[in-house]
Protein backbone atom coordinates (compact mmCIF):
# COMPACT_ATOMS: atom_id res chain seq x y z
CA UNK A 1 30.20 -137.43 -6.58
CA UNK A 2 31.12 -135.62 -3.23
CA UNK A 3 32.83 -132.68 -3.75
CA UNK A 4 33.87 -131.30 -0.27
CA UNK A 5 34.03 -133.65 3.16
CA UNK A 6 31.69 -133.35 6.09
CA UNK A 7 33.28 -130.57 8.64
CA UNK A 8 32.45 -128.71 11.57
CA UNK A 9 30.45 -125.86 10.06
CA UNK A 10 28.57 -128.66 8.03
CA UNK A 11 27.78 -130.59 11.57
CA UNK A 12 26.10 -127.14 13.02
CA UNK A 13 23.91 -126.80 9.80
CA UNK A 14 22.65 -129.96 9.69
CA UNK A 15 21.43 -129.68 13.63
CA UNK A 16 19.96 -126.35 12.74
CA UNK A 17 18.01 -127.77 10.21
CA UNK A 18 16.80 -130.38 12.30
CA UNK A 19 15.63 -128.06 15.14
CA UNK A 20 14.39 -125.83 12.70
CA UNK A 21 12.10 -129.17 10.66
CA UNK A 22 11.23 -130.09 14.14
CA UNK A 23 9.61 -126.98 14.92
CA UNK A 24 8.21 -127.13 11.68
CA UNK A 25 6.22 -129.95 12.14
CA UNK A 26 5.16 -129.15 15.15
CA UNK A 27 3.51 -126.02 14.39
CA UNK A 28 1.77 -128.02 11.43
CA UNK A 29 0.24 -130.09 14.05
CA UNK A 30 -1.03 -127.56 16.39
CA UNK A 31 -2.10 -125.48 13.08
CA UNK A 32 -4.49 -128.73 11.61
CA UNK A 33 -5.38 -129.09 15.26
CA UNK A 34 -6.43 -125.88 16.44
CA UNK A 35 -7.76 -125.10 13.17
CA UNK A 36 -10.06 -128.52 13.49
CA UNK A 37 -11.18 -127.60 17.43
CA UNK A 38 -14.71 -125.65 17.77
CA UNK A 39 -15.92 -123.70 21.11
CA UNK A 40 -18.17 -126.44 21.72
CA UNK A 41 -15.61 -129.28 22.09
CA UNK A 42 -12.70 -127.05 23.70
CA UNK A 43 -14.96 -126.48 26.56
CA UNK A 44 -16.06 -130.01 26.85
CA UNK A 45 -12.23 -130.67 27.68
CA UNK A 46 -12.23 -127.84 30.15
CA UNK A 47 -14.77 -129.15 31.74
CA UNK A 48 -13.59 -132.71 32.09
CA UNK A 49 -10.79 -131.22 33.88
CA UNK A 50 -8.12 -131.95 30.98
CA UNK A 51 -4.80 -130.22 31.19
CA UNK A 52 -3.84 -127.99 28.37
CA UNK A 53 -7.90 -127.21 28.00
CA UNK A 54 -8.28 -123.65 29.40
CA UNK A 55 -5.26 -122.59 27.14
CA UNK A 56 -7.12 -124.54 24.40
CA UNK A 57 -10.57 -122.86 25.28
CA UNK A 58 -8.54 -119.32 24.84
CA UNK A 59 -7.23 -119.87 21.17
CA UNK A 60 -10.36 -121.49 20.28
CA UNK A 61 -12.77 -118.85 20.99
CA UNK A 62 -10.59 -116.47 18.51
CA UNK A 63 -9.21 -118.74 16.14
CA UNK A 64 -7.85 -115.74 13.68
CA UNK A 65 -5.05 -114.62 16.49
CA UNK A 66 -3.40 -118.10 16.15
CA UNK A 67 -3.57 -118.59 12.76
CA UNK A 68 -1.55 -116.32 11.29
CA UNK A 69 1.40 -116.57 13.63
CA UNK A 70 1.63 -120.41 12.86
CA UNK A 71 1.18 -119.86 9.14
CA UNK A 72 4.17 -117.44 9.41
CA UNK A 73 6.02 -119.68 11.89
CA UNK A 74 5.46 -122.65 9.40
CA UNK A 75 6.88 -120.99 6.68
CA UNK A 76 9.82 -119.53 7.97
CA UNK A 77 10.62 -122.92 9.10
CA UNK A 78 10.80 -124.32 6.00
CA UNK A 79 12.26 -122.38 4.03
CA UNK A 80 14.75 -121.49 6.43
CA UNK A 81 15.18 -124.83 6.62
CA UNK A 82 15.30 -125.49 3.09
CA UNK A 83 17.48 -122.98 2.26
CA UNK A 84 20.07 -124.40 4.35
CA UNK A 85 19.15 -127.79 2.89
CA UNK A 86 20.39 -126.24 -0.14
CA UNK A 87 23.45 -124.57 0.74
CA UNK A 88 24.62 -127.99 2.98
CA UNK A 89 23.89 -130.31 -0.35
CA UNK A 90 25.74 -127.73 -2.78
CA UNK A 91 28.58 -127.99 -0.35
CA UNK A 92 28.74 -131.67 -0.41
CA UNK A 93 27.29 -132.46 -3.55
CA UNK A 94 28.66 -129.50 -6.41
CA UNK A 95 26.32 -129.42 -8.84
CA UNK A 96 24.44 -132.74 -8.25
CA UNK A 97 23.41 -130.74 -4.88
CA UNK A 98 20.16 -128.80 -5.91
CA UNK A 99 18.86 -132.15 -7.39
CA UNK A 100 19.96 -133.98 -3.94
CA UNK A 101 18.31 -130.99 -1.83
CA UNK A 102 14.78 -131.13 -4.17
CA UNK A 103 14.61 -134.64 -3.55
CA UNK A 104 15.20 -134.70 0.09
CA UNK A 105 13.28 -131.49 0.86
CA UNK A 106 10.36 -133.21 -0.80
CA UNK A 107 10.44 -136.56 1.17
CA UNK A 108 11.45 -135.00 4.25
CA UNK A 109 9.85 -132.06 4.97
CA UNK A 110 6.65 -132.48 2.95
CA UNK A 111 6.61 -136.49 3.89
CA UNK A 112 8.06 -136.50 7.50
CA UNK A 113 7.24 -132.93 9.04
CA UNK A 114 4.48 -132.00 7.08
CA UNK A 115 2.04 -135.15 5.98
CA UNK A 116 2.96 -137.42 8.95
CA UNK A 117 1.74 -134.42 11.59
CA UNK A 118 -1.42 -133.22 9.82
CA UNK A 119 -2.60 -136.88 9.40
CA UNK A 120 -1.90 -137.38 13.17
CA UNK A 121 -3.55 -134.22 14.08
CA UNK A 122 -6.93 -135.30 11.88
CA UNK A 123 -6.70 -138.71 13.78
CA UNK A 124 -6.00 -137.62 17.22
CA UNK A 125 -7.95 -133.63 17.44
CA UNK A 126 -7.89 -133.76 21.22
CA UNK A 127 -4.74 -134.90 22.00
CA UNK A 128 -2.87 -132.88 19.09
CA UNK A 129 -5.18 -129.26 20.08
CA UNK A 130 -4.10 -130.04 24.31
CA UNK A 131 -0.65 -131.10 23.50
CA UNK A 132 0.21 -127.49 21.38
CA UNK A 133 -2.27 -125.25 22.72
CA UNK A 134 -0.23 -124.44 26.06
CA UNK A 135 3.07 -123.61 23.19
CA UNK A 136 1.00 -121.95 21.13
CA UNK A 137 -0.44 -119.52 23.73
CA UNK A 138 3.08 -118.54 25.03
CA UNK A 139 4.69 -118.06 22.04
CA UNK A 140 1.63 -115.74 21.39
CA UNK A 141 2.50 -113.16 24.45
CA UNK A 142 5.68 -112.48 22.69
CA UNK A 143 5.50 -109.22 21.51
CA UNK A 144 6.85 -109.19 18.30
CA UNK A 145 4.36 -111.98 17.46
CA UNK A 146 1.64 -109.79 19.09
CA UNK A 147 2.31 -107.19 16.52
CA UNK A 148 3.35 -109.33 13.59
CA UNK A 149 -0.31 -110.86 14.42
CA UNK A 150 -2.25 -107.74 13.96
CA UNK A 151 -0.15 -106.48 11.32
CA UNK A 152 -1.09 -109.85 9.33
CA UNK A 153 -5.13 -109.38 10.65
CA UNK A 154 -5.41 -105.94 9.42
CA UNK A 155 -3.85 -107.32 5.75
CA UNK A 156 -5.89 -109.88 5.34
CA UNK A 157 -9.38 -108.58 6.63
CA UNK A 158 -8.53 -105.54 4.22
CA UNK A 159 -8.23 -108.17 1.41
CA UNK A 160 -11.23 -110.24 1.84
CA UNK A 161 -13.19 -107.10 2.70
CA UNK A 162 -12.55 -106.30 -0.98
CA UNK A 163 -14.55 -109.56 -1.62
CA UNK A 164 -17.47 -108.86 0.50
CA UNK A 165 -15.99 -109.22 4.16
CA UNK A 166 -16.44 -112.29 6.56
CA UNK A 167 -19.27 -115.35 5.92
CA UNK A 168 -21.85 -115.76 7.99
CA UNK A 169 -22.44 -118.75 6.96
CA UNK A 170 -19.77 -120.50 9.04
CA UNK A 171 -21.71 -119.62 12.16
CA UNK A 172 -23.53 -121.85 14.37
CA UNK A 173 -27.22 -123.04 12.79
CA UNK A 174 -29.96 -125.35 14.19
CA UNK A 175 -29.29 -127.34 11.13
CA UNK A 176 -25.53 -127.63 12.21
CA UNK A 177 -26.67 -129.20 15.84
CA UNK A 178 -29.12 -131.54 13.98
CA UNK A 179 -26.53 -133.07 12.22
CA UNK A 180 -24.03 -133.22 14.86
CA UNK A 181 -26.78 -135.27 16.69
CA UNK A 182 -27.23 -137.25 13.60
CA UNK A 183 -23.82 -137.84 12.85
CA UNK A 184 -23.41 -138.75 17.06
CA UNK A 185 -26.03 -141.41 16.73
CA UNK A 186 -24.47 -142.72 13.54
CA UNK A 187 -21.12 -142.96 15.24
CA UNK A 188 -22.81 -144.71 18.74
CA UNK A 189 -22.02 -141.92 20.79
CA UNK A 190 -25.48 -141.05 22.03
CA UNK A 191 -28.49 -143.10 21.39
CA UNK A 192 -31.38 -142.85 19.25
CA UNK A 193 -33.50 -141.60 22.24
CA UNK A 194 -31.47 -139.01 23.19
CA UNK A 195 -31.20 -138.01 19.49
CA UNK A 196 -34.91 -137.54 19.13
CA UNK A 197 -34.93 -135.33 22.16
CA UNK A 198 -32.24 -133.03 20.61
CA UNK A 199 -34.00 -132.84 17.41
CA UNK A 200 -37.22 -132.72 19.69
CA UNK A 201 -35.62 -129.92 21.67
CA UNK A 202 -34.65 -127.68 18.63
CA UNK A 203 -37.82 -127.83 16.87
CA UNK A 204 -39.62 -127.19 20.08
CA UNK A 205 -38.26 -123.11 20.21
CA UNK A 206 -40.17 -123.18 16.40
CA UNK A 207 -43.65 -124.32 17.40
CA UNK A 208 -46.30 -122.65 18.07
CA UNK A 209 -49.71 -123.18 20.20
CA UNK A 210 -52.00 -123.55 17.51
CA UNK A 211 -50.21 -126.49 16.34
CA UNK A 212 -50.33 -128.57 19.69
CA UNK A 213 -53.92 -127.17 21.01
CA UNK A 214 -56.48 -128.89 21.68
CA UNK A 215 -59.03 -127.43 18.81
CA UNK A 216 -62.07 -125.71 19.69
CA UNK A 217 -64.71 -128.27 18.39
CA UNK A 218 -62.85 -131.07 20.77
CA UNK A 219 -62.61 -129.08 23.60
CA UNK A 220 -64.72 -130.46 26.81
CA UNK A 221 -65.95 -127.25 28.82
CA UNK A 222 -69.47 -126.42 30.97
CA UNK A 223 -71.63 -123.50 31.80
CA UNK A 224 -71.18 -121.61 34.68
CA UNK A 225 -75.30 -122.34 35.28
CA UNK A 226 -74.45 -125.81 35.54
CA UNK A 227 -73.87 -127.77 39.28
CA UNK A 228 -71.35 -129.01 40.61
CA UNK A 229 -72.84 -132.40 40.41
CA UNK A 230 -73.31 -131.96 37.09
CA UNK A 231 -70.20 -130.38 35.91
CA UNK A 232 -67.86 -133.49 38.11
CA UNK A 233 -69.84 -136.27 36.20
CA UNK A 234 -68.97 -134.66 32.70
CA UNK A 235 -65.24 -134.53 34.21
CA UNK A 236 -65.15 -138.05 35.27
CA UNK A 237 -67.17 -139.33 31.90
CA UNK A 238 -64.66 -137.53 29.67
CA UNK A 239 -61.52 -138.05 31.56
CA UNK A 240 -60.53 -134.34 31.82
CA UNK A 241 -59.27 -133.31 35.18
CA UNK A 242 -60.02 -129.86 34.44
CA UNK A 243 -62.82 -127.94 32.49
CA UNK A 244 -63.00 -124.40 31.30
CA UNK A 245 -66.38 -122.68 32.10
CA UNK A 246 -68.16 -120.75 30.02
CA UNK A 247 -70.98 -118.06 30.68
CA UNK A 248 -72.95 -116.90 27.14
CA UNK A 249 -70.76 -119.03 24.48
CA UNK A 250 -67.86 -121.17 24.52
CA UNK A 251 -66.02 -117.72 22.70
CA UNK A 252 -67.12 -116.16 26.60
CA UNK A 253 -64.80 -118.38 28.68
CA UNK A 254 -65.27 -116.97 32.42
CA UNK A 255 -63.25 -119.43 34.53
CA UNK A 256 -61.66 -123.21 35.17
CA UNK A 257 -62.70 -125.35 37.70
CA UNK A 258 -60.98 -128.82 38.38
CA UNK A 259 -61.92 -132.81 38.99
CA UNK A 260 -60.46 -132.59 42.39
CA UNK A 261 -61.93 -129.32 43.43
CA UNK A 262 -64.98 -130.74 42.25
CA UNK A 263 -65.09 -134.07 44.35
CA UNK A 264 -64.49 -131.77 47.58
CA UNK A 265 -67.68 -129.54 46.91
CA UNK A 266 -69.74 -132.63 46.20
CA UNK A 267 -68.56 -134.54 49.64
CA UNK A 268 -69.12 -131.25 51.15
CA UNK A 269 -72.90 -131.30 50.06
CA UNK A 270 -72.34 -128.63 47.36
CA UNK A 271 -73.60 -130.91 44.58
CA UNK A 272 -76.49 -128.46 43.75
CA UNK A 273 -74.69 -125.20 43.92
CA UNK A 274 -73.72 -123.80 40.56
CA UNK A 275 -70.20 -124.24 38.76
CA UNK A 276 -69.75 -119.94 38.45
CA UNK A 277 -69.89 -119.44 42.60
CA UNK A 278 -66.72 -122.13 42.71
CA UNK A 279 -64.62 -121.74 39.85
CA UNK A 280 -61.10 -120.31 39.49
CA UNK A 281 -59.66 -118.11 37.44
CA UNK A 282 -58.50 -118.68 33.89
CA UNK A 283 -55.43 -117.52 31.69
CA UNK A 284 -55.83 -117.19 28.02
CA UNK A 285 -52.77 -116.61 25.24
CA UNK A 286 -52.60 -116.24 21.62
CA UNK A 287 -52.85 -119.20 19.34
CA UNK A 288 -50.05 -117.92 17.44
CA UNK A 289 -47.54 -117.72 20.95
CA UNK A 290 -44.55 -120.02 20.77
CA UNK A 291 -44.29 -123.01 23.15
CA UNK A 292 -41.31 -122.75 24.68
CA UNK A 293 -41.99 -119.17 26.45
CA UNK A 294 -45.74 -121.11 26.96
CA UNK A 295 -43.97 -123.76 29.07
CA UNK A 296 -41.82 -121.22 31.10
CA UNK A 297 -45.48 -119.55 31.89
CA UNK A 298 -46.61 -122.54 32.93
CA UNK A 299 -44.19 -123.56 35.53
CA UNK A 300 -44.50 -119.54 36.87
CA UNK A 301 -47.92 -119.64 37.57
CA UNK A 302 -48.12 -122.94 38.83
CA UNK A 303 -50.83 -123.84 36.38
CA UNK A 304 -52.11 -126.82 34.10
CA UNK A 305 -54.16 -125.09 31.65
CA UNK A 306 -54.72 -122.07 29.31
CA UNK A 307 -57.70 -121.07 27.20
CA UNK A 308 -56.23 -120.30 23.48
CA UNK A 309 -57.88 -117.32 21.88
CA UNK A 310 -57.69 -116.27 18.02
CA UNK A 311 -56.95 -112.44 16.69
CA UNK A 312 -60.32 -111.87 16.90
CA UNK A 313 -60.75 -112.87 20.48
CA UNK A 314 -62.38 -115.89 20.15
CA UNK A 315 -62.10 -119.43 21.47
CA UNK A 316 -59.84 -120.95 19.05
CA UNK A 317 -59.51 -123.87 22.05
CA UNK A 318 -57.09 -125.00 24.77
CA UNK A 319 -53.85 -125.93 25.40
CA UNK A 320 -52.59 -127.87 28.76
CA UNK A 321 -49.18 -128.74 30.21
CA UNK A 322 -49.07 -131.81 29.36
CA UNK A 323 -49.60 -130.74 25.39
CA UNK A 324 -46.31 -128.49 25.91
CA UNK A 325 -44.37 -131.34 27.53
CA UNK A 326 -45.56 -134.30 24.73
CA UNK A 327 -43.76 -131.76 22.18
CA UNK A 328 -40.59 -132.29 24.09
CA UNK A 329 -40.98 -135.99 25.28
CA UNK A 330 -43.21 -137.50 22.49
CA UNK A 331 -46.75 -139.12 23.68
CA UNK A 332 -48.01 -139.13 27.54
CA UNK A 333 -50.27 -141.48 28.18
CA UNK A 334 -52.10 -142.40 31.28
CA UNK A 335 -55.08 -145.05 32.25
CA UNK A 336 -57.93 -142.43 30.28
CA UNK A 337 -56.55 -143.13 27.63
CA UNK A 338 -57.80 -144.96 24.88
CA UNK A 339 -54.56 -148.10 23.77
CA UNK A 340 -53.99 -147.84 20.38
CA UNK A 341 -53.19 -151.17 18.86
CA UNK A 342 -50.31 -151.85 17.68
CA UNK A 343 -51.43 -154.28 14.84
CA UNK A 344 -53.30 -151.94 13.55
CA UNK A 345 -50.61 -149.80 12.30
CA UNK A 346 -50.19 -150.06 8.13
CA UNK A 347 -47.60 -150.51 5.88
CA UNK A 348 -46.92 -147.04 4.12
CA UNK A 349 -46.34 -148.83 0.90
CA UNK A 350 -49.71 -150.55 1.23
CA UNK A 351 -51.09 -146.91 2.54
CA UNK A 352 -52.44 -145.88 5.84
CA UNK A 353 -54.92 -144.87 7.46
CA UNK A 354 -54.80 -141.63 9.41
CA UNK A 355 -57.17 -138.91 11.94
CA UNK A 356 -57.58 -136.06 10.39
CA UNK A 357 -56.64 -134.68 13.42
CA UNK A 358 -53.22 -135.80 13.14
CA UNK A 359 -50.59 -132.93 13.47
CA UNK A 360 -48.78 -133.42 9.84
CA UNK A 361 -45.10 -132.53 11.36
CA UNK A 362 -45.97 -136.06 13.70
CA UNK A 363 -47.79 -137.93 10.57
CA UNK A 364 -44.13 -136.88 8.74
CA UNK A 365 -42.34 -138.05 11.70
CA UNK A 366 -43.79 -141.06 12.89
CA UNK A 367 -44.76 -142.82 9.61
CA UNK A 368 -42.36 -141.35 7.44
CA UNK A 369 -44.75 -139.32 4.94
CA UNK A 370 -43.60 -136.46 3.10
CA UNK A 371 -47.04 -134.18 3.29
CA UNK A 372 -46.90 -130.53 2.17
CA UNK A 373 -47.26 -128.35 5.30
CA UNK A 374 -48.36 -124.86 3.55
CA UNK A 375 -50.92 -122.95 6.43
CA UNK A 376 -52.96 -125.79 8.09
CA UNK A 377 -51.40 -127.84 10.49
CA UNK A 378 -53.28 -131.59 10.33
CA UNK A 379 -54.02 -134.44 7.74
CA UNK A 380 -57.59 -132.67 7.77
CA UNK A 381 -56.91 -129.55 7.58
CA UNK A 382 -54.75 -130.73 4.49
CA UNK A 383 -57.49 -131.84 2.46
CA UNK A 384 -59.88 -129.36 3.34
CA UNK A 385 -57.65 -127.24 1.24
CA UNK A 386 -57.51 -129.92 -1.63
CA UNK A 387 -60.96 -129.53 -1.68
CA UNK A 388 -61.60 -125.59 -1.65
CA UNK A 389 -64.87 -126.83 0.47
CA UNK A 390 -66.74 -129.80 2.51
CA UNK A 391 -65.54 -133.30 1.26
CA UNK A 392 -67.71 -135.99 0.96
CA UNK A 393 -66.86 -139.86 2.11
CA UNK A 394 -64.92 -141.34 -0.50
CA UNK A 395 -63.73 -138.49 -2.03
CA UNK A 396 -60.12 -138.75 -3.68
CA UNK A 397 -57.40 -135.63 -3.91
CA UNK A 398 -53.90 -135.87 -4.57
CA UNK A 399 -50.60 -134.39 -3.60
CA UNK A 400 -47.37 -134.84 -5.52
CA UNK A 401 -46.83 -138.03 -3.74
CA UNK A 402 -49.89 -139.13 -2.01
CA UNK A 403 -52.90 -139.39 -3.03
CA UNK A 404 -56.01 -139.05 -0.24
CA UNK A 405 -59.49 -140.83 0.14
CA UNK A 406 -61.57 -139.51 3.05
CA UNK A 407 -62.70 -142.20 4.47
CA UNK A 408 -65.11 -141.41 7.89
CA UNK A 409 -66.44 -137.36 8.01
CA UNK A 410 -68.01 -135.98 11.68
CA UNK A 411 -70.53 -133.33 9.49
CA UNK A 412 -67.95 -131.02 8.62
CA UNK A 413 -64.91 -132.28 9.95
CA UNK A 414 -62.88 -134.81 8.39
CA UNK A 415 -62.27 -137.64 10.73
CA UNK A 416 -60.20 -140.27 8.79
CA UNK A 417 -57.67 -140.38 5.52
CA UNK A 418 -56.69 -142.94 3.97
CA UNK A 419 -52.78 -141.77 2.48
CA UNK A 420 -51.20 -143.90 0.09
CA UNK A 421 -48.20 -143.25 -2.16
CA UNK A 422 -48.91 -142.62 -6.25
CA UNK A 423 -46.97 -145.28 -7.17
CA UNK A 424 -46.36 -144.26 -11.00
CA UNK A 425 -44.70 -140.67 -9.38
CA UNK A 426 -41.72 -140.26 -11.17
């Protein structure tokens, strides 16, 4: 039942309400907006030249100065709003009024300025975060915001300092960018190459040289007492364009000498003159130096190869460009090198054979094994410590998934593993 008829004062309330929903739900969309938008994507926009982006860029790089303002801004809103919901139903309603104003504060501000923006703010981030950010920032040089801002700040870091302050957890990890490459792929915005190379790229900055050398029992190197002739027909047999040169030992590396270099002395008629009165200088590094600042070396010096040494000094082998860039770009292969055949790639489930000089991280990746990784870095080095000695041919160990025949030895190195999954694992 109506108890009083619409007038004049009733007309101005209900516009004030209005303006003051409208407001409401817009500063519920640029709060689910801005609150969505990272660093990363804001200045993606900027640089695609979007309008509203710089502005955007600003509020997200310190998301806690907008978010209390809108909170606040939300809030007064409402139940400004709802207050004079209240008063404008008891007016023309009597009693039946509060029931009247529940019931249409609940479908209209929750429903039309509160769901209906947030849902269109999850659906549409960029458009939402461009659209407010420009408001946002203005109404944000007010002063009395400025300082109703910080007063806010300085509350609420002194409450959740009483709970152990901020959470660095919400920072940035590798693991974060991993996924966002993962979950890019999954949603066909970059493809499956490109997510490899991110993946290839992060893991790169963790690896080390002694896991992509070439070990010290494969390396290819010559005397320095041996000739030229001598020294460009080992290059040319092995397919190494360079070769380190030793004087006493292989642990007494003295300098490097290339294929090309090579060929010139022997068309000059140097074939008989020794490899130490032509070779160049080498550089050594630690086998425990990372990769990345490796490659960076590399490029500096203008250089293709670097004997690796261990903490003892020794020759623990060698590492070339071309093993940096293969950690990056996955396998390099030119016409030296041996085709592997296709076919003769196994089904895991039926097991596989594998070198023992696989790296495990590529036997994981490639094949999809799950092989412990606890201080050796290949398939071989895996079940040397298995056996806590020398294996023999045919020789069986097991992991908690795999178990591990070695199948072809090279006197004390293992060669070949056969890796098949224990079935009857739980």
């Amino acid at each position: 039942m109506i108890a009083a008829s619409w007038s004049t004062g009733d007309t101005y309330l209900a516009i004030s309400v209005l303006v003051l929903l409208t407001f409401s739900g817009f500063f519920a969309l640029a709060e689910t907006s801005l609150v969505r938008m990272n660093k990363s994507r804001a200045r993606s926009l900027r640089d695609d030249g979007r309008r509203g982006a710089k502005a955007l860029l600003a509020l997200a790089e310190d998301p806690q100065k907008f978010l209390n303002p809108l909170l606040l801004l939300v809030l007064i809103c409402q139940l400004v709003s709802a207050t004079m919901v209240g008063v404008l139903a008891g007016h023309l309603f009597g009693a039946a009024g509060v029931f009247v104003a529940t019931v249409g504060e609940v479908l209209v501000i929750f429903v039309i300025f509160e769901a209906i923006p947030k849902n269109f703010a999850v659906r549409h981030p960029d458009t939402s975060a461009l659209t407010t950010a420009p408001v946002v920032g203005a109404i944000l040089k007010f002063w009395p915001i400025r300082l109703i801002s910080r007063l806010l700040l300085a509350i609420a870091d002194g409450v959740i300092g009483l709970f152990g302050g901020s959470d660095k957890s919400q920072q940035m990890t590798e693991s974060d960018i991993l996924n966002m490459a993962d979950v890019a792929h999954e949603d066909d915005a970059i493809e499956s190459e490109e997510r490899n190379f991110i993946h290839s790229v992060i893991e790169f900055g963790d690896t080390i040289v002694r896991e992509v050398m070439v070990p010290r029992i494969d390396m290819v190197d010559i005397a320095a007492s041996a000739t030229i002739r001598h020294a460009l027909d080992l290059a040319i047999e092995s397919g190494r364009s360079r070769l380190p040169v030793y004087g006493e030992s292989v642990d007494d590396v003295v300098g490097l000498v290339n294929l090309r270099h090579l060929a010139a002395l022997v068309s000059d008629g140097l074939e008989n003159d020794l490899v130490g009165q032509h070779m160049g200088e080498v550089q050594f590094v630690p086998e425990t130096k990372r990769a990345a600042p490796l490659l960076a070396e590399f490029l500096r010096a203008k250089t293709h190869l670097c004997v690796v040494v261990d903490e003892y000094g020794g020759t623990a082998g060698l590492v070339t460009l071309e093993d940096i860039l293969e950690e990056l770009v996955g396998e390099i292969t030119d016409e030296s090198d041996p085709v592997e055949d296709e076919g003769s790639k196994q089904s895991i489930e039926a097991g596989i054979t594998l070198s023992g000089r696989l790296n495990i991280d590529d036997a994981n990746d490639d094949y999809g094994l799950t092989l412990e990784k606890e201080g050796w870095d290949t398939v071989g080095g895996l079940v040397l410590d298995l056996a806590g000695g020398v294996p023999q041919v045919g020789d069986t160990y097991h992991t908690v998934h795999y178990r591990l025949t070695v199948v072809r030895m090279d006197g004390r190195r293992v060669e070949e593993v056969f890796v098949e999954p224990v079935l009857d694992h739980p």
